[in-house]
Protein backbone atom coordinates (compact mmCIF):
# COMPACT_ATOMS: atom_id res chain seq x y z
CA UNK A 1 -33.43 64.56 4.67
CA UNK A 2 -30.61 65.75 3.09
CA UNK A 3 -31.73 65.73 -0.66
CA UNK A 4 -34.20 68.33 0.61
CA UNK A 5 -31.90 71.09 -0.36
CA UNK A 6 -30.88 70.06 -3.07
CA UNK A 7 -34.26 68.31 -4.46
CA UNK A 8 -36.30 71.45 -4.53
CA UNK A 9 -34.08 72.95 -6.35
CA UNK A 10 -33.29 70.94 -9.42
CA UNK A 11 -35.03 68.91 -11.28
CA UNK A 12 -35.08 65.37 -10.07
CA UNK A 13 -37.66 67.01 -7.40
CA UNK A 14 -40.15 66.24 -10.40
CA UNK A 15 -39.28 62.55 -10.05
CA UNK A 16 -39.86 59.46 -7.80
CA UNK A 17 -37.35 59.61 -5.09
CA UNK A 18 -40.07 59.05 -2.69
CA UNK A 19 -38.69 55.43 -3.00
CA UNK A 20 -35.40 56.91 -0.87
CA UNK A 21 -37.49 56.65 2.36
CA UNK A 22 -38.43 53.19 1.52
CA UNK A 23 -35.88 51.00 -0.70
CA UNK A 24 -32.36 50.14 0.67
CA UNK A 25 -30.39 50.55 -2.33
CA UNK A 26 -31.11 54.49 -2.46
CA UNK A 27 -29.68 54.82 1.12
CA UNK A 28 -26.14 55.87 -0.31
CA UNK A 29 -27.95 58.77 -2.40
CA UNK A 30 -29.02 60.28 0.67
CA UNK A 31 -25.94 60.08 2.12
CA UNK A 32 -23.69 61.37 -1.08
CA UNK A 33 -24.79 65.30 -0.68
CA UNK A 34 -23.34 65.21 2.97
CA UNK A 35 -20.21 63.42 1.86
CA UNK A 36 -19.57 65.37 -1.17
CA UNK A 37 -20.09 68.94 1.39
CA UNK A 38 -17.24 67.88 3.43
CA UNK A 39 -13.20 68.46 2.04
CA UNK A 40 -13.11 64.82 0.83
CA UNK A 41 -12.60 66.24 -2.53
CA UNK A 42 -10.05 68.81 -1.77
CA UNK A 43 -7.28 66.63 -0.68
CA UNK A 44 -4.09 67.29 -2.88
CA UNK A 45 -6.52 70.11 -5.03
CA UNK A 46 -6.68 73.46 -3.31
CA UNK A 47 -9.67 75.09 -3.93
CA UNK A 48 -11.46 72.14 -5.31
CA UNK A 49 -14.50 70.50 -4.10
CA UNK A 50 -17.71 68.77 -6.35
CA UNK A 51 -21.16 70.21 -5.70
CA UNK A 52 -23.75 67.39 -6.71
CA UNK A 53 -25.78 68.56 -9.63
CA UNK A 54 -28.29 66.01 -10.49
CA UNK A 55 -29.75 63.03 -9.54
CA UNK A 56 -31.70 60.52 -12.36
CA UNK A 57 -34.13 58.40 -12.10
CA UNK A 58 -32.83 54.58 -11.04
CA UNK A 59 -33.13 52.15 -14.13
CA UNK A 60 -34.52 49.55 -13.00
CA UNK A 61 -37.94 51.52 -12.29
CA UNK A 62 -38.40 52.25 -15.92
CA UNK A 63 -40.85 49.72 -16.60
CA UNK A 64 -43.09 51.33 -14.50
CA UNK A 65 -43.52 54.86 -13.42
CA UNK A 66 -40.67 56.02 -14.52
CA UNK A 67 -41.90 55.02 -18.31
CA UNK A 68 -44.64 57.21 -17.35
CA UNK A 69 -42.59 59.90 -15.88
CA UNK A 70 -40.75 60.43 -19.31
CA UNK A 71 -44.18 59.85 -21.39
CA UNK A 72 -45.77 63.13 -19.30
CA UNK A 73 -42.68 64.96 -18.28
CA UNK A 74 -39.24 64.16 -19.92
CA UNK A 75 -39.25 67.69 -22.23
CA UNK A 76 -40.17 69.77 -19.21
CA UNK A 77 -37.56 68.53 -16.94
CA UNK A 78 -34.72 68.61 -19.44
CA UNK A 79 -35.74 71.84 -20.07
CA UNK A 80 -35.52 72.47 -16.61
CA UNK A 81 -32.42 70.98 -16.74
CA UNK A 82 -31.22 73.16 -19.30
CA UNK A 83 -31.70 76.12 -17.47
CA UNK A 84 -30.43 75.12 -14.07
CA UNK A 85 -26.58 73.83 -15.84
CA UNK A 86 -26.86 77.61 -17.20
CA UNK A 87 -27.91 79.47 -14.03
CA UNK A 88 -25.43 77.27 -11.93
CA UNK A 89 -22.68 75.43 -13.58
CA UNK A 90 -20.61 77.89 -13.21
CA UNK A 91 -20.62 77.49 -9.66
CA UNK A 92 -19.69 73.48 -10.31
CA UNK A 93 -15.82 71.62 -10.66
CA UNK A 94 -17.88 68.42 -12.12
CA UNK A 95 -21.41 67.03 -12.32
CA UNK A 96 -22.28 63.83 -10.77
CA UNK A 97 -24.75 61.52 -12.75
CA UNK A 98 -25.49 58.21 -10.89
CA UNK A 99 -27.00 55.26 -12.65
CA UNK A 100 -27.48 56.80 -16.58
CA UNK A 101 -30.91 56.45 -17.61
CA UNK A 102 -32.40 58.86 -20.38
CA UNK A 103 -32.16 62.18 -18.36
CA UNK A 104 -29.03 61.01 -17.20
CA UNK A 105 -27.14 60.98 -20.93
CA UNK A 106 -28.96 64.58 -20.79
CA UNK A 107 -27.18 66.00 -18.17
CA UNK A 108 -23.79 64.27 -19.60
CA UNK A 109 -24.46 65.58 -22.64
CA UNK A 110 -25.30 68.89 -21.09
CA UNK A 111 -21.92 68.75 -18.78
CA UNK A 112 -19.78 67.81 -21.51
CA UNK A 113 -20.92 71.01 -23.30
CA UNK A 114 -20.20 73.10 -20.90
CA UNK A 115 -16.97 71.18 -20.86
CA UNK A 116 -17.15 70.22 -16.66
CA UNK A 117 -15.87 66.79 -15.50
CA UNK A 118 -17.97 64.11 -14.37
CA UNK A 119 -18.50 61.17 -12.23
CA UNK A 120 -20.28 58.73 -13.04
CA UNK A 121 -21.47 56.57 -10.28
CA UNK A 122 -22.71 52.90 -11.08
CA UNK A 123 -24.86 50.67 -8.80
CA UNK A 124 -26.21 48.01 -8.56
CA UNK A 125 -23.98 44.83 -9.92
CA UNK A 126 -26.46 42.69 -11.78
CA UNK A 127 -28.78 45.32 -12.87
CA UNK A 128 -28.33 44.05 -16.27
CA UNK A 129 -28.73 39.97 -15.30
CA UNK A 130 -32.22 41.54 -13.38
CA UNK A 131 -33.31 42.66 -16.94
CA UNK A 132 -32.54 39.31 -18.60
CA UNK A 133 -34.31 37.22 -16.07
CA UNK A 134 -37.03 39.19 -16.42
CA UNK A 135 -37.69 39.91 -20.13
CA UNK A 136 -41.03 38.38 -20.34
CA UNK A 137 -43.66 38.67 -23.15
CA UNK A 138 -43.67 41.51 -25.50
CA UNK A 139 -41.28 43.21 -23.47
CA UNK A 140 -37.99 40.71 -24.39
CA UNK A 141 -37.01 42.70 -27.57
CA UNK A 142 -37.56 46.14 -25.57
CA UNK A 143 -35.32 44.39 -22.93
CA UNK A 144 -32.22 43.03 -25.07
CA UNK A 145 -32.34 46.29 -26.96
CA UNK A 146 -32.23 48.56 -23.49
CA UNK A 147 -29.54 46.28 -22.36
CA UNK A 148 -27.28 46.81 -25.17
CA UNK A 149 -27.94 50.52 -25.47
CA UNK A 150 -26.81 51.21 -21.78
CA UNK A 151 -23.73 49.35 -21.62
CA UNK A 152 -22.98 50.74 -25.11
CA UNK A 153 -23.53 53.99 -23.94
CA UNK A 154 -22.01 53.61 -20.38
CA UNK A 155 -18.87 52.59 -21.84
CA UNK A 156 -18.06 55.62 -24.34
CA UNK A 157 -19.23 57.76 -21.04
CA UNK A 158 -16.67 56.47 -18.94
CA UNK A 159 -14.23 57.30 -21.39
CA UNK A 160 -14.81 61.14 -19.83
CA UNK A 161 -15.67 60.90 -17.08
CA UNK A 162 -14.60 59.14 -13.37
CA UNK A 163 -16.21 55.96 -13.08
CA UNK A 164 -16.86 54.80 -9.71
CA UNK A 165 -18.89 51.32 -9.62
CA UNK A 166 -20.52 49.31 -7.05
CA UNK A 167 -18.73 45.61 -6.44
CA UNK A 168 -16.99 43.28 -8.39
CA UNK A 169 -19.39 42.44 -10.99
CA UNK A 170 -19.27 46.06 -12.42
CA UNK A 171 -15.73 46.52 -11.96
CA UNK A 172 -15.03 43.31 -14.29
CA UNK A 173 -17.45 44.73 -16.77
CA UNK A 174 -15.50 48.20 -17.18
CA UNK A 175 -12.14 47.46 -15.98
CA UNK A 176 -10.76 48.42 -19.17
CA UNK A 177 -11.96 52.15 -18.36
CA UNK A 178 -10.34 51.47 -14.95
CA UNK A 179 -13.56 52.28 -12.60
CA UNK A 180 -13.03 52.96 -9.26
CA UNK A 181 -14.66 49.86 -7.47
CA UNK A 182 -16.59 50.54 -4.26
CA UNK A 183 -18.54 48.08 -2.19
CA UNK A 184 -22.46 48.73 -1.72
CA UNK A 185 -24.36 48.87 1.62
CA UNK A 186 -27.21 49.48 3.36
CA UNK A 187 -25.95 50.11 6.52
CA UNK A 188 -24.77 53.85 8.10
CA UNK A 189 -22.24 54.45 10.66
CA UNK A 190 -25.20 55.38 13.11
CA UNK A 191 -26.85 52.09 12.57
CA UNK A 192 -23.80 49.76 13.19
CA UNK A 193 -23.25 51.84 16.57
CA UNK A 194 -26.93 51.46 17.82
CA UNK A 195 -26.37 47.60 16.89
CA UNK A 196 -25.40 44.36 18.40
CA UNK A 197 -21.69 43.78 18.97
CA UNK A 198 -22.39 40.11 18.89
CA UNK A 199 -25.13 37.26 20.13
CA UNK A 200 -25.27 35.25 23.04
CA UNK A 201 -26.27 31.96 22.64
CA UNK A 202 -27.60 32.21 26.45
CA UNK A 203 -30.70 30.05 26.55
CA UNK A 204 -31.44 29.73 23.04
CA UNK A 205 -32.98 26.41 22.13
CA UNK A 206 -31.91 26.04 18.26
CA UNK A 207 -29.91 28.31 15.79
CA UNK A 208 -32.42 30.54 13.95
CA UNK A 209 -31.38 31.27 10.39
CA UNK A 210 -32.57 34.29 7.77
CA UNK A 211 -32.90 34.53 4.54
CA UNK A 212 -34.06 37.53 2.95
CA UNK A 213 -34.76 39.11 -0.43
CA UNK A 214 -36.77 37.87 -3.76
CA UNK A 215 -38.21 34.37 -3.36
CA UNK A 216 -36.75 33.47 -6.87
CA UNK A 217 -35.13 29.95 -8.15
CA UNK A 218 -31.29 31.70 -8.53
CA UNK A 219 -31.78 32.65 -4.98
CA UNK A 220 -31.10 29.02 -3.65
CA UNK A 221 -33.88 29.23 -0.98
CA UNK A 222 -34.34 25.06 -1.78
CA UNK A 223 -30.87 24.61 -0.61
CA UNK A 224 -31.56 25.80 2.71
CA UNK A 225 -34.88 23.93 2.66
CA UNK A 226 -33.13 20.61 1.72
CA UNK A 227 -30.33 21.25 3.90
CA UNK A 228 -32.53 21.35 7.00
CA UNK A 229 -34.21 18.02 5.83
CA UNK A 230 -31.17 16.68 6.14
CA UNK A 231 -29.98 17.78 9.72
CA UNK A 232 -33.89 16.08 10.61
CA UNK A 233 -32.64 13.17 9.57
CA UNK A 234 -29.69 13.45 11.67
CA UNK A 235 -31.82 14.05 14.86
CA UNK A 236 -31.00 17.76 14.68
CA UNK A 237 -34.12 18.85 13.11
CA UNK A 238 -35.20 20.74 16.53
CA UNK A 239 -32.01 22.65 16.60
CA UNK A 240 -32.48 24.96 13.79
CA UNK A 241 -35.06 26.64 12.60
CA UNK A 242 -35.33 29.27 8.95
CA UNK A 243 -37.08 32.88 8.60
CA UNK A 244 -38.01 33.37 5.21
CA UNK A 245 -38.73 37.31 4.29
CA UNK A 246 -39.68 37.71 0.99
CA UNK A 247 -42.09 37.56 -1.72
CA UNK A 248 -41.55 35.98 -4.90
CA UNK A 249 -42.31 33.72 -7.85
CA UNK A 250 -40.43 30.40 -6.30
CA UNK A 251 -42.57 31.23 -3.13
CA UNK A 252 -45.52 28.25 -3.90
CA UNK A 253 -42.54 25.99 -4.77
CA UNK A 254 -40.93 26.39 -1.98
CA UNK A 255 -43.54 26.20 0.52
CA UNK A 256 -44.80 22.80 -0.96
CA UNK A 257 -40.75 21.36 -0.81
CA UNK A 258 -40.63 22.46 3.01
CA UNK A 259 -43.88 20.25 3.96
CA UNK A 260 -43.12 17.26 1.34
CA UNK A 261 -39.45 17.27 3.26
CA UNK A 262 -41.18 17.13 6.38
CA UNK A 263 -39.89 20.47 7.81
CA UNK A 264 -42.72 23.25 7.45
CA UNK A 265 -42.83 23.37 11.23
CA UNK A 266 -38.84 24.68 11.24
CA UNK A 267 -39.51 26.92 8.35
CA UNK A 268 -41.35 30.35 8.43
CA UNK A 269 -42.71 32.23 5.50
CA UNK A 270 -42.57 35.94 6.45
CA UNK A 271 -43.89 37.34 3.25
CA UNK A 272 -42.64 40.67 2.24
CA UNK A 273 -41.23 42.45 5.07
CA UNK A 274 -40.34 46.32 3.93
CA UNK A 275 -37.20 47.65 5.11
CA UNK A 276 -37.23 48.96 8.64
CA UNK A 277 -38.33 48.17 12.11
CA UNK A 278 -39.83 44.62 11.45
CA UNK A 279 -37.16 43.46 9.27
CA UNK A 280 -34.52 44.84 11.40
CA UNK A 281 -36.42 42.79 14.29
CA UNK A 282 -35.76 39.95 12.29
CA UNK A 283 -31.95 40.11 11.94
CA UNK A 284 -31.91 40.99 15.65
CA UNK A 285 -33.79 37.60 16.67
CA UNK A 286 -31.72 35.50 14.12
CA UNK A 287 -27.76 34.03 14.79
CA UNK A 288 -26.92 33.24 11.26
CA UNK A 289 -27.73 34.75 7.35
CA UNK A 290 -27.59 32.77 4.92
CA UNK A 291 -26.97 33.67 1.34
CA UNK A 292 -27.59 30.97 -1.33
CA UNK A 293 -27.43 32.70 -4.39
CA UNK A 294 -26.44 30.58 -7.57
CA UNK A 295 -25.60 33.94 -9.14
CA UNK A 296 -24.79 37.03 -7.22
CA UNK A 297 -23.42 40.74 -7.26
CA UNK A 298 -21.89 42.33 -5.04
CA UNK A 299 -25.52 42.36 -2.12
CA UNK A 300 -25.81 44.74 0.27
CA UNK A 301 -27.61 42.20 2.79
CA UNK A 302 -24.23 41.04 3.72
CA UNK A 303 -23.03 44.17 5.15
CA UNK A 304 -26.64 44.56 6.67
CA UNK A 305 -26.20 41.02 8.60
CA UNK A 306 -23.37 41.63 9.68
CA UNK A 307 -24.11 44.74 11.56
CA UNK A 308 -26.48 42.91 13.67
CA UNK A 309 -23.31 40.35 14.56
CA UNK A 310 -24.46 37.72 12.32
CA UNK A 311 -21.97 35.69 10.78
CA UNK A 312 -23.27 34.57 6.61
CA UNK A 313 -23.13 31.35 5.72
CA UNK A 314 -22.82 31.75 1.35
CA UNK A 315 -21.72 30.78 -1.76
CA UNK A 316 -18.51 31.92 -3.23
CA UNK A 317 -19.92 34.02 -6.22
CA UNK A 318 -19.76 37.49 -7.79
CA UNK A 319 -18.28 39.55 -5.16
CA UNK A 320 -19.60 38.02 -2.02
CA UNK A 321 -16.03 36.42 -1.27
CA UNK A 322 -14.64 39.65 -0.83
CA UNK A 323 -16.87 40.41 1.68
CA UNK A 324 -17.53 37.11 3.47
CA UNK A 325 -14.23 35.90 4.65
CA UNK A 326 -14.24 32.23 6.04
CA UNK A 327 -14.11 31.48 9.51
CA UNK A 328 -13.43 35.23 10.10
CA UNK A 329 -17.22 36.63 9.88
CA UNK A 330 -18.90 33.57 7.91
CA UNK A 331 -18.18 30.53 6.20
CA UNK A 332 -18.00 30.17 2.74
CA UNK A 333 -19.31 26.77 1.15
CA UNK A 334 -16.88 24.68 -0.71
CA UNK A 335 -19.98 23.58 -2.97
CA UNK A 336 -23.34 25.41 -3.06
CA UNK A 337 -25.11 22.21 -2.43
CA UNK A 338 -27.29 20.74 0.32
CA UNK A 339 -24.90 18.41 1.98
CA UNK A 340 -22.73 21.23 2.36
CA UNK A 341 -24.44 23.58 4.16
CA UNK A 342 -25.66 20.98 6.48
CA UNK A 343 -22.32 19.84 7.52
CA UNK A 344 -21.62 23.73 8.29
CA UNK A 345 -24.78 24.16 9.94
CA UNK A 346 -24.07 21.13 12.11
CA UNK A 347 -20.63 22.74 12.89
CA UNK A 348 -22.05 25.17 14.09
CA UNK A 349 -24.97 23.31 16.61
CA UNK A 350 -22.06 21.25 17.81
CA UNK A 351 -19.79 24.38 18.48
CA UNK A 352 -21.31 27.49 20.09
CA UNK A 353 -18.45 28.44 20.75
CA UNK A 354 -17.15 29.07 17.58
CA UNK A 355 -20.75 30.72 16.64
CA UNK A 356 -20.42 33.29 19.32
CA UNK A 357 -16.80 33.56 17.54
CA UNK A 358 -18.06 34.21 14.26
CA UNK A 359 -20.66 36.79 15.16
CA UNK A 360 -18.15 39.06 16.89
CA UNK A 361 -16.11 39.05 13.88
CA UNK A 362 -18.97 39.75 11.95
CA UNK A 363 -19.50 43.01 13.84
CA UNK A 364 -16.41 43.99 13.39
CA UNK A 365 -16.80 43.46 9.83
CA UNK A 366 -19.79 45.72 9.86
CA UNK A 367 -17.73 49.14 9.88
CA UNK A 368 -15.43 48.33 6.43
CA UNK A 369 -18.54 48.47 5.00
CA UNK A 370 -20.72 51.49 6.38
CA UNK A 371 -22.00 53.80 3.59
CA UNK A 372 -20.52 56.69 4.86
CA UNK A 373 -16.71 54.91 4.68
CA UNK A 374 -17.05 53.83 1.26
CA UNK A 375 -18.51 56.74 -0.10
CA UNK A 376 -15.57 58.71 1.22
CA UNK A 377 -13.10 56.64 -0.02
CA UNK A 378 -14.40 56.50 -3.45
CA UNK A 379 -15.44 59.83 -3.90
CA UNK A 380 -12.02 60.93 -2.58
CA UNK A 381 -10.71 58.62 -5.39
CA UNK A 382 -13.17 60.38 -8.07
CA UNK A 383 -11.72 63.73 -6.88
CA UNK A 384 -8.36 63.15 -6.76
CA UNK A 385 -8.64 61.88 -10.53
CA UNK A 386 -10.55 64.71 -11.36
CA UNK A 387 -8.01 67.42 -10.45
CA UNK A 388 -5.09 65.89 -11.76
């Protein structure tokens, strides 16, 4: 893996990257090192290139272990720290620090001493709205406050340093330090090419639809639910039929709306699915994604669908309309409501055609938004701001 050479040599070795091998959203991580090896950052700066110096601990798993990783370890690794920026900086044109936490601000701090550039690289859209909605108990004050203190601090960091932020959602939030935006995803060039170019509705008996991701009341998972209720009524209740993947709180609730609408035998609870073979399995066997979210960033399951030539059916919020393009690789909903999405769903029954259509431009689609090609393009950005 490539982190390997890098990992056992500074200090983030100490902390709980494991999760790359597992969890989507650290799939751009991996591929950064590579990226930021090749001359992406020596266009128009001879002699310049970025050697990546740290890695921190992702935010959002500071409730957990990573509360326990800076309870038992936190002095040793800056200290760590402190004596890898001395053995090495010298060697570095800037110091990349992605998603701040607590040994992140160290490593600023210590990079700002030694007066090298940095770029600071910002994931994850609604990390921020994932706090709020889930400040429960004791931990709501702790929550607010941790809130406030990162965008606080984020902002007078970005002041130094190149920002480069993941999606719409972020950009909004620090446009006034003029971030460069970049679009998340989950999917590598090698993926998209071992992938489906598009589906064949050859002997297929109904449409089958996916949802995926945290069975949660935002994520709109009734909608579908209702939606397919009301295509029964229509006599079209045997053309479609939902995958649900995904564990959640809404997930009672939503199993007892599919059986009082009369539709539990069209809709499939798939519990969690972790990411790999059986969830790819499941985009391969579906023809359409739907995202329902009532509030969204900028998700990397978009990019993901489409590489498997499905075309998303979604709402137009946060950043998902720069993605989804309507009647190009999906269809965006006028309304996020019901009635809606059945009247694009029956669209679609009535016109395979246009489904087939769809899919192949969803494909296409696939390739703006490999890893690889946005990392190049915005660390290319970060470098070229860097050296001038």
């Amino acid at each position: 893996m490539p982190l390997t050479k890098y990992g056992e040599q500074y200090f983030c070795r100490a902390s709980i990257f494991n999760m790359l091998r597992h969890a989507p959203q650290f799939l751009d991580i991996e591929l950064l090192c590579p990226v930021m090896e090749g001359p992406v950052l020596e266009a128009g700066c001879e002699g310049h290139s970025v050697e990546l110096a740290g890695m921190v601990v992702h935010p959002l798993s500071g409730w957990t272990s990573g509360l326990d990783l800076y309870a038992r370890k936190f002095m040793r690794i800056v200290f760590q720290m402190f004596l890898l920026f001395g053995r090495e900086s010298g060697r570095w044109d800037a110091v990349v620090i992605i998603d701040p936490d607590p040994l992140g601000h160290v490593a600023y701090l210590l990079a700002r001493a030694l007066r090298k550039k940095c770029i600071l690289y910002l994931r994850g859209d609604d990390f921020f709205e994932l706090l709020d909605r889930n400040r429960a108990g004791g931990r709501k004050v702790l929550a607010v406050l941790w809130c406030r203190v990162l965008r606080f601090s984020i902002n007078r960091m970005l002041r130094h340093c190149a920002g480069v932020v993941t999606g719409r959602a972020l950009f909004e939030r620090y446009r006034s330090a003029d971030p460069i935006l970049y679009y998340a995803s989950a999917v590598s060039e090698a993926q998209i090419a071992q992938r489906q170019k598009g589906k064949s509705r050859a002997g297929k008996a109904a449409i089958r639809l996916l949802m995926a991701g945290y069975l949660a009341e935002y994520k709109g998972y009734d909608i579908a639910i209702e939606a397919i209720r009301l295509l029964s009524e229509r006599g079209q209740k045997n053309s479609i039929h939902l995958d649900i993947a995904g564990t959640g709180p809404d997930e009672g609730r939503l199993r007892a709306l599919a059986v009082n609408a009369g539709v539990a035998a069209v809709v499939s609870f798939r519990g969690f699915v972790p990411y790999g073979g059986r969830l790819f399995d499941l985009y391969a066997g579906a023809d359409v994604f739907l995202l329902l979210s009532r509030s969204e960033g900028t998700p990397k399951v978009v990019p993901e669908a489409f590489s498997f030539g499905l075309p998303v059916i979604a709402s137009g919020v946060g950043g998902v309309p720069d993605m989804v393009n309507d009647g190009e690789n999906g269809i965006l909903l006028p309304a996020l409501t019901a009635q809606a999405l059945s009247l694009a769903l029956e669209r679609l029954i009535d016109s395979p055609g246009e489904l087939v259509r769809l899919s192949e431009g969803a494909f296409r689609s696939a390739g703006r938004y490999s890893i690889e090609r946005q990392l190049r393009a915005a660390m290319h950005e970060a470098g070229m701001r860097l050296c001038h």
